[in-house]
N, C-alpha and C. Protein backbone atom coordinates (compact mmCIF):
# COMPACT_ATOMS: atom_id res chain seq x y z
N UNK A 1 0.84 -1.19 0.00
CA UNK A 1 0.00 0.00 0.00
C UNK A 1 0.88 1.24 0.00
N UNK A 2 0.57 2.20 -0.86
CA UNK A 2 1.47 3.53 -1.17
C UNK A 2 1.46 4.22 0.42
N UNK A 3 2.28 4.65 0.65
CA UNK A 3 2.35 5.72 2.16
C UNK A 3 1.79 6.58 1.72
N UNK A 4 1.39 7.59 2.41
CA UNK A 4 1.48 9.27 2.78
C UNK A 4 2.14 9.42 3.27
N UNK A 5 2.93 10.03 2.38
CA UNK A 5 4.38 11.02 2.28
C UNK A 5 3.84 12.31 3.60
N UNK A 6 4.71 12.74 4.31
CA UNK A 6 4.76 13.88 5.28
C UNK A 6 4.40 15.19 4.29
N UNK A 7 4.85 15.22 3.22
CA UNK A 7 4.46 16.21 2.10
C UNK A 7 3.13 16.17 2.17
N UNK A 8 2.90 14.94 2.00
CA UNK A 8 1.07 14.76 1.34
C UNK A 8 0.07 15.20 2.45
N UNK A 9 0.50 14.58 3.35
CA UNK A 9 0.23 14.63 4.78
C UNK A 9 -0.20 16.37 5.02
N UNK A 10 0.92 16.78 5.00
CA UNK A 10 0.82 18.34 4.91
C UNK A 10 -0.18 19.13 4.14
N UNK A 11 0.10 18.76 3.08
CA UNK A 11 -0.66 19.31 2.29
C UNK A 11 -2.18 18.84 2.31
N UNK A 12 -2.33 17.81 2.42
CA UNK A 12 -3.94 17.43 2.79
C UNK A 12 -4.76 18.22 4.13
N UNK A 13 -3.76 18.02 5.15
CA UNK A 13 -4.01 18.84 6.02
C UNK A 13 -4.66 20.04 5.75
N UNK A 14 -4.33 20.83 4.50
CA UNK A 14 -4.99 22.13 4.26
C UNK A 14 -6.04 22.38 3.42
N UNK A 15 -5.56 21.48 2.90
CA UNK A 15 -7.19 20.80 1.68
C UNK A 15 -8.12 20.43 2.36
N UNK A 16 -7.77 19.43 3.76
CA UNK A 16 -9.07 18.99 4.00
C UNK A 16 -10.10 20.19 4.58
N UNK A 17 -9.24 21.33 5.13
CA UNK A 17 -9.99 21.95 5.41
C UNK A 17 -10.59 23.51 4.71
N UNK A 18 -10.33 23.21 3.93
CA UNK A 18 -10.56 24.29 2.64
C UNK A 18 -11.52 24.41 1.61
N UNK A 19 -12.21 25.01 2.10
CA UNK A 19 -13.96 25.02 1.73
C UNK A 19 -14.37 25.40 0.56
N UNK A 20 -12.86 25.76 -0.26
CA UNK A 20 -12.94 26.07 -1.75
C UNK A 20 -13.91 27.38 -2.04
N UNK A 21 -13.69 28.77 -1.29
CA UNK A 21 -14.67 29.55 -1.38
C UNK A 21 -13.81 30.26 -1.93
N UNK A 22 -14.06 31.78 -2.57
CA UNK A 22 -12.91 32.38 -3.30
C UNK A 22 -12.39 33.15 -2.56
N UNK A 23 -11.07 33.11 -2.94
CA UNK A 23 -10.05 33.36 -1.48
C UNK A 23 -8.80 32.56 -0.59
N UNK A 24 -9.42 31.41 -1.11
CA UNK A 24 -9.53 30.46 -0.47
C UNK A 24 -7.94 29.82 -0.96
N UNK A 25 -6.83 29.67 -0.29
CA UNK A 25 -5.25 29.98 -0.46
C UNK A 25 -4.77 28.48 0.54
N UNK A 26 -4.79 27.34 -0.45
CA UNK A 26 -4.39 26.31 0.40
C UNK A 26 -2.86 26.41 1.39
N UNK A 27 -2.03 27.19 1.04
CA UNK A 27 -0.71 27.15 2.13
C UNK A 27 -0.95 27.24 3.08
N UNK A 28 -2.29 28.10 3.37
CA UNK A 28 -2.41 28.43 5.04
C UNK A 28 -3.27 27.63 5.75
N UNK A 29 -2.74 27.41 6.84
CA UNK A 29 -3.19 26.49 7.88
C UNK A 29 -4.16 26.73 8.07
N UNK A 30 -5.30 28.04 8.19
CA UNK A 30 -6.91 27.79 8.10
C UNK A 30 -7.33 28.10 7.41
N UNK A 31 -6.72 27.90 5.47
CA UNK A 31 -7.43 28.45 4.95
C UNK A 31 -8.96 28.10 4.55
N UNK A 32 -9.49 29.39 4.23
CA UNK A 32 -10.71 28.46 3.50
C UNK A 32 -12.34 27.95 4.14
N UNK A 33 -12.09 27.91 5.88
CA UNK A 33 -13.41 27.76 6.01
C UNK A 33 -14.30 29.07 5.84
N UNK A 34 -15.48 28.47 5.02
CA UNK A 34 -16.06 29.65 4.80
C UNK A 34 -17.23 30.22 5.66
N UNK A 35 -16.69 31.75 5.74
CA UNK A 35 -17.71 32.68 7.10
C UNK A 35 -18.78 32.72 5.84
N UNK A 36 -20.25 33.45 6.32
CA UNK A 36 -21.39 33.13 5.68
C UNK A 36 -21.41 34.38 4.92
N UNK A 37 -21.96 34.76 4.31
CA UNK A 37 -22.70 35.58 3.26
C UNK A 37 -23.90 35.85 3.95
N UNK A 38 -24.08 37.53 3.42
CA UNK A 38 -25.20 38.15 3.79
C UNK A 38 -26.31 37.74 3.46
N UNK A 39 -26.45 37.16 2.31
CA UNK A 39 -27.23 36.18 1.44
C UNK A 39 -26.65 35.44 0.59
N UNK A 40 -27.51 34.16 -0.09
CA UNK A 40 -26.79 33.42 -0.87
C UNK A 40 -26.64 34.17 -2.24
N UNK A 41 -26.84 34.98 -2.75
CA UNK A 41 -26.71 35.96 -3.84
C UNK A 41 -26.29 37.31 -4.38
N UNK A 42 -25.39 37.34 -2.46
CA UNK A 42 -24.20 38.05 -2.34
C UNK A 42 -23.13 38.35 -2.87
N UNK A 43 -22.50 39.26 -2.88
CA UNK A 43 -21.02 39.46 -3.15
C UNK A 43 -20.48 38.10 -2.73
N UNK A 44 -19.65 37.73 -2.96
CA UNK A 44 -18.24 36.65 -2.80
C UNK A 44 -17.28 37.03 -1.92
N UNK A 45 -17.43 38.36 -1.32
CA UNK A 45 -17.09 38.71 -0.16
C UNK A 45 -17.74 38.12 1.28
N UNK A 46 -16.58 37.70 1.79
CA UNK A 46 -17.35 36.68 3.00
C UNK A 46 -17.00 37.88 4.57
N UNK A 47 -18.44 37.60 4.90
CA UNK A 47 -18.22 38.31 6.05
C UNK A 47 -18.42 37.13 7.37
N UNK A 48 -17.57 37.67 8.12
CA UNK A 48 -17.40 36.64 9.80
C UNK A 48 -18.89 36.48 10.52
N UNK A 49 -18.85 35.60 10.96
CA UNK A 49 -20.30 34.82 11.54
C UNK A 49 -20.09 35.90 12.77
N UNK A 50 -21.35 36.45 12.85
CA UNK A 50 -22.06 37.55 14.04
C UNK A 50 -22.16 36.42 15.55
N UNK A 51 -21.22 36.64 16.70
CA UNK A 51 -21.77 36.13 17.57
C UNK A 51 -22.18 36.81 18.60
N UNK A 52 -23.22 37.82 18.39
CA UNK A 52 -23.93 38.21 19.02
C UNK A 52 -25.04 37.65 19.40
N UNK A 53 -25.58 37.15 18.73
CA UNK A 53 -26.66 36.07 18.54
C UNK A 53 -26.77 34.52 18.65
N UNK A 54 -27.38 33.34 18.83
CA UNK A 54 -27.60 32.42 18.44
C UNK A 54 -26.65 31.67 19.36
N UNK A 55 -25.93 30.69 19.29
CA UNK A 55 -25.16 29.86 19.46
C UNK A 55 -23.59 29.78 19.47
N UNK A 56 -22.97 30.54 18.87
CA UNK A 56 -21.73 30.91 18.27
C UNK A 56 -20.64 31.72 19.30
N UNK A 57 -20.11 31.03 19.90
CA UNK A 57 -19.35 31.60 21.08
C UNK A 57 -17.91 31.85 20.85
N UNK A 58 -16.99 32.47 20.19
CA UNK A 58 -15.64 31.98 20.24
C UNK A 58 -15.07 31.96 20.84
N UNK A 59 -14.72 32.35 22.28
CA UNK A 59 -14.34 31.86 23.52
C UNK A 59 -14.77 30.59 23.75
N UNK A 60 -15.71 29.77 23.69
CA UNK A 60 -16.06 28.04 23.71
C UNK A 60 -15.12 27.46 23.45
N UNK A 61 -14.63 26.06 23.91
CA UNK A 61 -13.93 24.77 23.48
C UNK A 61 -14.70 24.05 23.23
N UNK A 62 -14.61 23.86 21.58
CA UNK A 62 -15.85 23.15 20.58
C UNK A 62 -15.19 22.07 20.73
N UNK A 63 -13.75 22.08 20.99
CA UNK A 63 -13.08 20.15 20.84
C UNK A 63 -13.65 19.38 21.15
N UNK A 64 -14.38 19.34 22.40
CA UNK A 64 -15.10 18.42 22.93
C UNK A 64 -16.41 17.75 22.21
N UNK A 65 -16.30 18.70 21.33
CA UNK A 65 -17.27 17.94 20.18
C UNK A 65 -17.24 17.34 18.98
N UNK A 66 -15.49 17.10 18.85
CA UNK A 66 -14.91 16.14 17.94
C UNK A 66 -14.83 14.81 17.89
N UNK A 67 -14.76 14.09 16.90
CA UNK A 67 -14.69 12.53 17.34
C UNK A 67 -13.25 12.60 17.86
N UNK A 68 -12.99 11.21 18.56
CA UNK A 68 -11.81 11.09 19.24
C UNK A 68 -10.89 9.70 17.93
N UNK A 69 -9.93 9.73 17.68
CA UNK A 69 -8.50 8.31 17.73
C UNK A 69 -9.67 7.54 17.81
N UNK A 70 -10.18 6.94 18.86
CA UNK A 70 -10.66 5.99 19.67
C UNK A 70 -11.82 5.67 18.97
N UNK A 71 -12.47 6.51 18.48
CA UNK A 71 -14.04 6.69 17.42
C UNK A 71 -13.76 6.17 16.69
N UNK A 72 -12.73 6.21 15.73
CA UNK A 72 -12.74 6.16 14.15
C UNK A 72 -12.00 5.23 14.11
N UNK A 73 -10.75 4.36 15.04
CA UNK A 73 -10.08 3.47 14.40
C UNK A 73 -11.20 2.27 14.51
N UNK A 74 -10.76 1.63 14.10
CA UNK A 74 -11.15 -0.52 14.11
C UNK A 74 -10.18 -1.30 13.35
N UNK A 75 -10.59 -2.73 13.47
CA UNK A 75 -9.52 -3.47 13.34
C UNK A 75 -8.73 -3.47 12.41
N UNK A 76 -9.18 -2.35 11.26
CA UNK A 76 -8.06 -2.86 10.18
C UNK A 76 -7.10 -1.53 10.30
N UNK A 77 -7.73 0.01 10.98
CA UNK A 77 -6.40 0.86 11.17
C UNK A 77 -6.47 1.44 12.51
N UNK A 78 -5.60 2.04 13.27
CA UNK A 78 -5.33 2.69 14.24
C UNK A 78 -4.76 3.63 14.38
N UNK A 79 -6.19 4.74 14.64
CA UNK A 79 -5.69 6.25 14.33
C UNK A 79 -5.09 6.76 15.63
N UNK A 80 -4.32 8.23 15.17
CA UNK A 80 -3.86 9.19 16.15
C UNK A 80 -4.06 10.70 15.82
N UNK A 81 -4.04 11.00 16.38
CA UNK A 81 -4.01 12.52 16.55
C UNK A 81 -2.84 13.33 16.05
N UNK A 82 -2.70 13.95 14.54
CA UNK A 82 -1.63 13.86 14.00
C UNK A 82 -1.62 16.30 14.62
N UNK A 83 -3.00 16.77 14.25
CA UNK A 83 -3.23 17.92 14.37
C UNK A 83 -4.05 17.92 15.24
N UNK A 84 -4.33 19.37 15.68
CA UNK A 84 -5.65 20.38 16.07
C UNK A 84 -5.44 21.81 15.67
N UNK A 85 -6.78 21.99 15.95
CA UNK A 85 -7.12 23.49 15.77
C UNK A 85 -8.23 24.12 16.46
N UNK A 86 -7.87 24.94 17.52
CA UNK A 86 -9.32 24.85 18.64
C UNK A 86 -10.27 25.99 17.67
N UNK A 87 -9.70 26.71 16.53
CA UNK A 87 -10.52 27.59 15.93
C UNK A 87 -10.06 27.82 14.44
N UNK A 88 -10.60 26.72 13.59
CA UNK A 88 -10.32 26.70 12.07
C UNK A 88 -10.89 27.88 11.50
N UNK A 89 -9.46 29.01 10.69
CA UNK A 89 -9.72 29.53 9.83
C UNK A 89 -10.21 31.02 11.14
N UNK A 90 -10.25 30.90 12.36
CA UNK A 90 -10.36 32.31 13.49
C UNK A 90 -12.06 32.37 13.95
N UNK A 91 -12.97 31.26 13.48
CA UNK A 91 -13.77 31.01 13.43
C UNK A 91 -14.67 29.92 14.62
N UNK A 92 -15.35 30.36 15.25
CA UNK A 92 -15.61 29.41 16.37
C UNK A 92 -16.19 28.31 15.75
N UNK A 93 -15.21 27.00 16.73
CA UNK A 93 -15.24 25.65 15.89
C UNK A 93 -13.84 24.87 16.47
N UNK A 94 -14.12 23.40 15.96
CA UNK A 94 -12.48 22.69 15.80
C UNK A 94 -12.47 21.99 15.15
N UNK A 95 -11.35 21.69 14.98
CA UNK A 95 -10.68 20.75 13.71
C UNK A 95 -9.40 19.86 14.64
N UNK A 96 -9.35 18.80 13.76
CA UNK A 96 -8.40 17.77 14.33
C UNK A 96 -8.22 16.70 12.66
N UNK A 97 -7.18 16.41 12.87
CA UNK A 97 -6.62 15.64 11.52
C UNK A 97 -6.08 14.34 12.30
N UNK A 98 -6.30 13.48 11.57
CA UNK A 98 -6.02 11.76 12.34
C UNK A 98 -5.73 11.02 11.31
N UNK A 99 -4.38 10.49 11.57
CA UNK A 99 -3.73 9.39 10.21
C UNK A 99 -3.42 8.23 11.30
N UNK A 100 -3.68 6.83 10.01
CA UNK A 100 -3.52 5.60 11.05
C UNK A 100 -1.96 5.12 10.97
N UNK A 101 -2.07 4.20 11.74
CA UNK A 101 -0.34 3.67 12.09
C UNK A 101 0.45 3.41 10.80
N UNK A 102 0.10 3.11 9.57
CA UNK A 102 1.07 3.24 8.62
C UNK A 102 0.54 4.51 7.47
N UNK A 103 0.80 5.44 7.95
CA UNK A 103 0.41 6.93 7.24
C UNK A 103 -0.20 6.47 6.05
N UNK A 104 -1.10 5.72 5.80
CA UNK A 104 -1.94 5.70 4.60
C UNK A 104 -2.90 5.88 4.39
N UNK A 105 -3.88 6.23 5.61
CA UNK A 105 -4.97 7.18 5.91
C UNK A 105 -4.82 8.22 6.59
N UNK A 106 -5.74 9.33 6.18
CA UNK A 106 -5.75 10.60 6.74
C UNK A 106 -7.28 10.91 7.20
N UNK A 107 -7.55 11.24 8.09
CA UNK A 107 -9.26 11.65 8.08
C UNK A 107 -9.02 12.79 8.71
N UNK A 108 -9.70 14.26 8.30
CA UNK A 108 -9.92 15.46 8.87
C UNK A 108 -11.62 15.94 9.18
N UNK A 109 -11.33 15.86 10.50
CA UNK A 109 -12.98 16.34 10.85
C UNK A 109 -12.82 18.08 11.56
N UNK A 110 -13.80 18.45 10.43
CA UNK A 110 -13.71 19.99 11.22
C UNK A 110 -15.34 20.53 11.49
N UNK A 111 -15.30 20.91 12.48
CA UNK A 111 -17.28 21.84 12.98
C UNK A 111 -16.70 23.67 12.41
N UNK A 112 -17.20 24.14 12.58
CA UNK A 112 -17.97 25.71 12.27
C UNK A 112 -19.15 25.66 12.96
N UNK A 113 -19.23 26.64 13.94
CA UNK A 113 -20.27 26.49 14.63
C UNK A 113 -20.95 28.12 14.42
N UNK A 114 -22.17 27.76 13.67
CA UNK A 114 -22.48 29.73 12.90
C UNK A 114 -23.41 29.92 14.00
N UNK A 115 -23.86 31.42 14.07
CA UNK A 115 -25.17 31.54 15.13
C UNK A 115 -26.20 31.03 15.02
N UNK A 116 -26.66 30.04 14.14
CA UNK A 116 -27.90 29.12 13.83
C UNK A 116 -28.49 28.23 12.50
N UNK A 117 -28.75 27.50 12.77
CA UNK A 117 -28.93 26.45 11.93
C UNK A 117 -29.48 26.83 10.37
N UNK A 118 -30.13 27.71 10.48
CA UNK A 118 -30.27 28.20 9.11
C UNK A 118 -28.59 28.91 8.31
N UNK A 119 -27.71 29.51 8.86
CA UNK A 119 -27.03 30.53 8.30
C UNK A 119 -25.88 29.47 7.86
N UNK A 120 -26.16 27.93 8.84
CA UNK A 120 -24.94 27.18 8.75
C UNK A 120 -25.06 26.39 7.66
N UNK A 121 -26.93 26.04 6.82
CA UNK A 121 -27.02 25.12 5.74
C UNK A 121 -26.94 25.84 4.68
N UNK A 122 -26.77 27.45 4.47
CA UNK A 122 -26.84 28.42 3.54
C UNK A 122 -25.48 28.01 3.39
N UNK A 123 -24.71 28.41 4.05
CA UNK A 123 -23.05 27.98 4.38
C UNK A 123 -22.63 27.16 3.25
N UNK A 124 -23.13 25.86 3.88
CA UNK A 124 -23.13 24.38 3.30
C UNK A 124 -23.20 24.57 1.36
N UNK A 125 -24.74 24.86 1.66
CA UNK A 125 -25.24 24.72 0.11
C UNK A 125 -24.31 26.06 -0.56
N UNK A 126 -24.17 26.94 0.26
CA UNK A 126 -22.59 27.97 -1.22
C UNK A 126 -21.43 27.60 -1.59
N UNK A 127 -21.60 26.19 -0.73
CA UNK A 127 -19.75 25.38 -1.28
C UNK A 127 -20.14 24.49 -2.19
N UNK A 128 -21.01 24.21 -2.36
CA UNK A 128 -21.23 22.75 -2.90
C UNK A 128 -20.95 23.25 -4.43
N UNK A 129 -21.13 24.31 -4.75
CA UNK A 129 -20.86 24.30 -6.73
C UNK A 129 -19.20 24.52 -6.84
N UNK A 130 -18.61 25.07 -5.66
CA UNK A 130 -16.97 24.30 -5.55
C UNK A 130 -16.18 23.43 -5.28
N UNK A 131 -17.42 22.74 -4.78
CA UNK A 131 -16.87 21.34 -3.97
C UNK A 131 -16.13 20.12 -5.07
N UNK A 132 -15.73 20.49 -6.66
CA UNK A 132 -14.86 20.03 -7.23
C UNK A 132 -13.40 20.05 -7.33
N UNK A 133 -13.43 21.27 -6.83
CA UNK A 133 -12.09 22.07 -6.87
C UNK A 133 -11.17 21.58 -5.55
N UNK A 134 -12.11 20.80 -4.46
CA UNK A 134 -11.24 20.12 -3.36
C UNK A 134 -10.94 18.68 -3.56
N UNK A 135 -12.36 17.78 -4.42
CA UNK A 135 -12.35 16.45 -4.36
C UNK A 135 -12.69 16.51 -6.02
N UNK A 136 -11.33 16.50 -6.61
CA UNK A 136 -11.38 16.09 -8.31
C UNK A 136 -12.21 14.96 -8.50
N UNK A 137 -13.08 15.46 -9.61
CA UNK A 137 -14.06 13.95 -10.57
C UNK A 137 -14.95 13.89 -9.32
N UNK A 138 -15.58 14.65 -8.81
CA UNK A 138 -16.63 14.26 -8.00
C UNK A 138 -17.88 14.25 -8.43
N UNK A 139 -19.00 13.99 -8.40
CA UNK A 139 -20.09 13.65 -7.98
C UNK A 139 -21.36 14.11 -7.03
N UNK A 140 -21.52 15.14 -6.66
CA UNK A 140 -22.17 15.45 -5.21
C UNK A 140 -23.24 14.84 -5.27
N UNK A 141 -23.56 13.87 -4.09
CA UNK A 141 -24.59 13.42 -3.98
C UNK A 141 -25.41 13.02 -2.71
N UNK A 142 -26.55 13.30 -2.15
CA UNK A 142 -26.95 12.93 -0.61
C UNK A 142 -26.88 11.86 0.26
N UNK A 143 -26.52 12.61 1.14
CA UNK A 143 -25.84 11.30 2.28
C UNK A 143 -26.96 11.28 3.57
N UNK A 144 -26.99 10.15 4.07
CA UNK A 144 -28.32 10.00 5.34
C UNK A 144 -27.30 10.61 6.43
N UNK A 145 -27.09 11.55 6.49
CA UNK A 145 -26.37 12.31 7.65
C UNK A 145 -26.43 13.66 7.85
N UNK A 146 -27.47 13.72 9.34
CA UNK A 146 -28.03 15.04 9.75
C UNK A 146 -28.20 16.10 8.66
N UNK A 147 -28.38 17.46 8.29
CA UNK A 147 -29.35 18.09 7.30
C UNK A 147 -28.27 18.26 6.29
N UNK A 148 -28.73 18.43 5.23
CA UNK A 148 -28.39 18.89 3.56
C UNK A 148 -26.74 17.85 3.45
N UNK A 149 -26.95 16.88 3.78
CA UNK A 149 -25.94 15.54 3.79
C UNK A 149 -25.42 15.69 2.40
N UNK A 150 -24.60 15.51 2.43
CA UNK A 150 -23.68 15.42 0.37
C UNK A 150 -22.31 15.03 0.74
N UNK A 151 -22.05 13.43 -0.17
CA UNK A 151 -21.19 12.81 -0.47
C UNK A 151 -20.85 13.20 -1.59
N UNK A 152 -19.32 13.02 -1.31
CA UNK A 152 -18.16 13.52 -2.61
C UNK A 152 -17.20 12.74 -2.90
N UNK A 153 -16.60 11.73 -3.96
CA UNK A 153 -16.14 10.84 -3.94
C UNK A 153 -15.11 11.41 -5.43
N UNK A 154 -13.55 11.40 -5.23
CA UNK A 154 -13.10 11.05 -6.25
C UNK A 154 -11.57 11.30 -5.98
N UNK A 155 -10.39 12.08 -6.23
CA UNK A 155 -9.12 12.00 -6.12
C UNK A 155 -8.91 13.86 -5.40
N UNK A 156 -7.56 13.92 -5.31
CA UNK A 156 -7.62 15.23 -4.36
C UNK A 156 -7.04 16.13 -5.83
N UNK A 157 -6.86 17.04 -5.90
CA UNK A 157 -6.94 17.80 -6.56
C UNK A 157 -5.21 17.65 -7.74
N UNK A 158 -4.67 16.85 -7.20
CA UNK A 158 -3.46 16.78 -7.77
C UNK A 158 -3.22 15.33 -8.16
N UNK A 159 -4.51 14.64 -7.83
CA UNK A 159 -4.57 12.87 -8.09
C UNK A 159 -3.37 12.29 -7.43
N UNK A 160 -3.26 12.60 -6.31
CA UNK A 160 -2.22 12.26 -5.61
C UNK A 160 -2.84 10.86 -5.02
N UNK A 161 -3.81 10.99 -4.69
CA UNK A 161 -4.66 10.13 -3.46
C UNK A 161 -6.06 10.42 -3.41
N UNK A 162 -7.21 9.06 -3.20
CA UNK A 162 -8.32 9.01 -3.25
C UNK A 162 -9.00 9.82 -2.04
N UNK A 163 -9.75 10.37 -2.70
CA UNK A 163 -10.85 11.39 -1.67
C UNK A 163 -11.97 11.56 -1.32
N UNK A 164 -12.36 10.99 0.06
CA UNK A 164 -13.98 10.97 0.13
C UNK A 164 -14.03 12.56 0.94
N UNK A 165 -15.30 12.90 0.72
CA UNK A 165 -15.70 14.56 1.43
C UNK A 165 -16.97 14.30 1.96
N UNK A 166 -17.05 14.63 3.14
CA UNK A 166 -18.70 14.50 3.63
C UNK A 166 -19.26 16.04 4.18
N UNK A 167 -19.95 16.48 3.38
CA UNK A 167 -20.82 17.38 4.52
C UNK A 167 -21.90 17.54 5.06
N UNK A 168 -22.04 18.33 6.11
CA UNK A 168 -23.98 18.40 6.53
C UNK A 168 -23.47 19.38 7.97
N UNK A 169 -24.96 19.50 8.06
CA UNK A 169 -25.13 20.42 9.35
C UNK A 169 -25.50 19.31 10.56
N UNK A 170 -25.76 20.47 11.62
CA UNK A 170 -26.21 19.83 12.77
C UNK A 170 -27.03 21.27 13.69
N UNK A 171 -27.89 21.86 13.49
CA UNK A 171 -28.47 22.94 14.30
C UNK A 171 -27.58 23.79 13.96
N UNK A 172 -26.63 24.22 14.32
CA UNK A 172 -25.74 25.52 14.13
C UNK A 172 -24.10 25.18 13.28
N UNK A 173 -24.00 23.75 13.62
CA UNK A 173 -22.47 23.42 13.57
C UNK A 173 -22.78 22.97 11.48
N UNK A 174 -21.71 23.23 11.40
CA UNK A 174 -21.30 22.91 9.88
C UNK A 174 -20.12 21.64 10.35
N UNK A 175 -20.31 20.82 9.63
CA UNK A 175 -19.33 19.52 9.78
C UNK A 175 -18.55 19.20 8.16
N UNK A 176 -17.27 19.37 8.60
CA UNK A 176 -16.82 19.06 7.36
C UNK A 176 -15.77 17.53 7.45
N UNK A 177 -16.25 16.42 7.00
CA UNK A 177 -15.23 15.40 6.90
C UNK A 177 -14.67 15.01 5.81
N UNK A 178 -13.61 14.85 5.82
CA UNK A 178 -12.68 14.29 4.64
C UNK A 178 -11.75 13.24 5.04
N UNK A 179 -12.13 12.36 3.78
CA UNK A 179 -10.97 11.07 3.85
C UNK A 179 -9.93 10.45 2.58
N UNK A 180 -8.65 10.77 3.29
CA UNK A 180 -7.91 10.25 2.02
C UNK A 180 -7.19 9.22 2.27
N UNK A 181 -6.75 8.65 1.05
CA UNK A 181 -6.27 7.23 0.81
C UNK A 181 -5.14 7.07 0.09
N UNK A 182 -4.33 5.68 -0.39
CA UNK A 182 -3.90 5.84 -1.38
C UNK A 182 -4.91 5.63 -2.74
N UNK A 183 -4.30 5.71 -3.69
CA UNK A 183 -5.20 5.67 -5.10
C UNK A 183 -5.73 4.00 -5.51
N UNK A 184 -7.12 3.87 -5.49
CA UNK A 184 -7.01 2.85 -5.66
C UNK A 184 -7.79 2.03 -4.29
N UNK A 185 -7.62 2.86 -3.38
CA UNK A 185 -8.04 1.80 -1.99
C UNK A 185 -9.01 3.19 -1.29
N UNK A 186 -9.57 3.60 -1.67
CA UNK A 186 -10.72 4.85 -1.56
C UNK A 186 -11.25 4.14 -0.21
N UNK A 187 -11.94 4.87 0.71
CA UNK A 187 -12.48 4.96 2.21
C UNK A 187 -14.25 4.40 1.35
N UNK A 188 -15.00 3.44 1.77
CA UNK A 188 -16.02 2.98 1.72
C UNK A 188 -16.95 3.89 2.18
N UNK A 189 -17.81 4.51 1.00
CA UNK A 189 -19.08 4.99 1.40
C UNK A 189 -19.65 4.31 2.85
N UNK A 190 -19.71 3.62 3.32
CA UNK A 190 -20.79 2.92 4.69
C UNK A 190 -19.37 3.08 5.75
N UNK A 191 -18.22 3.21 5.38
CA UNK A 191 -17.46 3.92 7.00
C UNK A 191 -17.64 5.08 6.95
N UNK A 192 -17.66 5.98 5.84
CA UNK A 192 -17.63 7.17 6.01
C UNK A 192 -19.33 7.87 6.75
N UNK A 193 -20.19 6.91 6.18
CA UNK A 193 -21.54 7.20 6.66
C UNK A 193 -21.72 6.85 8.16
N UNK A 194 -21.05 5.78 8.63
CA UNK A 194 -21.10 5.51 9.91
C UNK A 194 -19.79 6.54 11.01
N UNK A 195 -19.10 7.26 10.17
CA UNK A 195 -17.88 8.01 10.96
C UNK A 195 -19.16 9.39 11.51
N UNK A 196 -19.96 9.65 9.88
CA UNK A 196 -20.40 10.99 9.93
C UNK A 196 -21.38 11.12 11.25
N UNK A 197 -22.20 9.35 11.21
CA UNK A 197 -23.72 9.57 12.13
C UNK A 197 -22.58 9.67 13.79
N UNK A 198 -21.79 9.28 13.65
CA UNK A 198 -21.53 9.56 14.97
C UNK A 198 -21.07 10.92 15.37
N UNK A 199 -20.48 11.76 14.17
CA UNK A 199 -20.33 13.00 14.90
C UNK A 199 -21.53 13.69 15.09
N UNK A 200 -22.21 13.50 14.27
CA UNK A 200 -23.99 13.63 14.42
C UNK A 200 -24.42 13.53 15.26
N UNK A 201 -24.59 13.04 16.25
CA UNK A 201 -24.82 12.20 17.12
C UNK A 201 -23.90 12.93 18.52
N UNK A 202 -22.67 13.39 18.07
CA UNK A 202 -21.81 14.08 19.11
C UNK A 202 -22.14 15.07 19.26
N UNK A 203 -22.75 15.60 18.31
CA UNK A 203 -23.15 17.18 18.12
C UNK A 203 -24.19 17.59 18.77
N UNK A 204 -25.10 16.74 18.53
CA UNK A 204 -26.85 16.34 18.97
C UNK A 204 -26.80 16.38 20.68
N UNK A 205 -25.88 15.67 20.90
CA UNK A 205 -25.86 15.62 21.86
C UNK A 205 -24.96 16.92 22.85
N UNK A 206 -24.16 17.19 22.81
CA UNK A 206 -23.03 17.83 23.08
C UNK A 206 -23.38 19.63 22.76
N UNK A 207 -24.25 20.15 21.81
CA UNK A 207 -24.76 21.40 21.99
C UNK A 207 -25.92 21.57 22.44
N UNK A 208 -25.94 22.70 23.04
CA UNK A 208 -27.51 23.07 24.03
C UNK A 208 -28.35 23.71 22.80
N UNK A 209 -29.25 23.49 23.55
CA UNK A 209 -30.40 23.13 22.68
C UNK A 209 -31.02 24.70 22.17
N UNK A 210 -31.42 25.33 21.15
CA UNK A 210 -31.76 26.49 20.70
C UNK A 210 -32.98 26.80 21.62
């Protein structure tokens, strides 16, 4: 099985979390998650999620609402905790990146947590007509996981390595997962569906209630 190279490694790291909005400058370590729009028929100028309102605290430690190593491995890999980020992109939220014991998986799970569940699926649905530009030869298509669910299946932007992308909401939180591989040995639609219901499920549980 091909490794992930520390290069690749790196560099996925910034892809996975790079929401492909314009602007959007993979070198940097948060680039890319995208703050919301005044409307969906806005300028392309992104303005920062208002936490005056709603849910959206950036002083919060959202980590606690990440899956853990412990979640996502089983018997065939065993993940670790390769990153974090208690606030992807300056944005209340976290991110954490997890590759298994022989660097040939990578999985990046990141939340965005906007002031409310509406501003976070507007969010969602303004990436999705870029959502090629992160996961080459994709596909977008709906996934049974918490609201406006869309699976993305195809290679990373340099065909380096196979790329699954999951997104959806959860009340306020935007969830972004990504999984890469080597080429050829792609992450199974039904782990990735069963990785997603559990952060679903973490989320559900783990934020107070509107």
């Amino acid at each position: 099985m091909t490794r992930l190279t520390s290069k690749s490694l790196g560099a996925a790291a910034a892809a996975l979390i790079c929401a492909a909005v314009v602007g959007c400058d993979p070198s940097s370590p948060d680039a890319g998650i995208s703050a919301p729009s005044a409307t969906s028929s806005a300028s392309s100028k992104q303005a920062a999620p208002t936490t005056t309102t709603g849910t959206a605290d950036p002083a919060a430690d959202y980590s606690r609402l990440l899956l853990t190593a412990a979640d996502i491995s089983d018997e065939e890999d065993t993940f670790t905790v390769q990153s974090t980020n208690p606030g992807p992109a300056g944005l209340p939220g976290a991110s954490a990146l997890f590759v298994n014991q022989d660097d040939t998986r990578a999985i990046s799970d990141t939340i965005v947590i906007y002031p409310d569940a509406e501003t976070a699926s507007r969010t969602l649905r303004d990436a999705l007509p870029s959502i090629g530009s992160v996961v080459k030869g994709a596909s977008p298509r709906p996934a049974p996981v918490g609201t406006d669910g869309t699976l993305a299946v195809g290679t990373s932007p340099d065909d380096s390595t196979a790329a699954t992308l999951l997104l959806f909401t959860q009340g306020p939180a935007l969830v972004r997962l990504e999984f890469q591989s080597a080429l050829g040995d792609a992450t199974t639609d039904q782990f990735v569906i069963t990785i997603g219901k559990m952060q679903e499920i973490a989320l559900r549980t783990g934020l107070p209630s509107p």
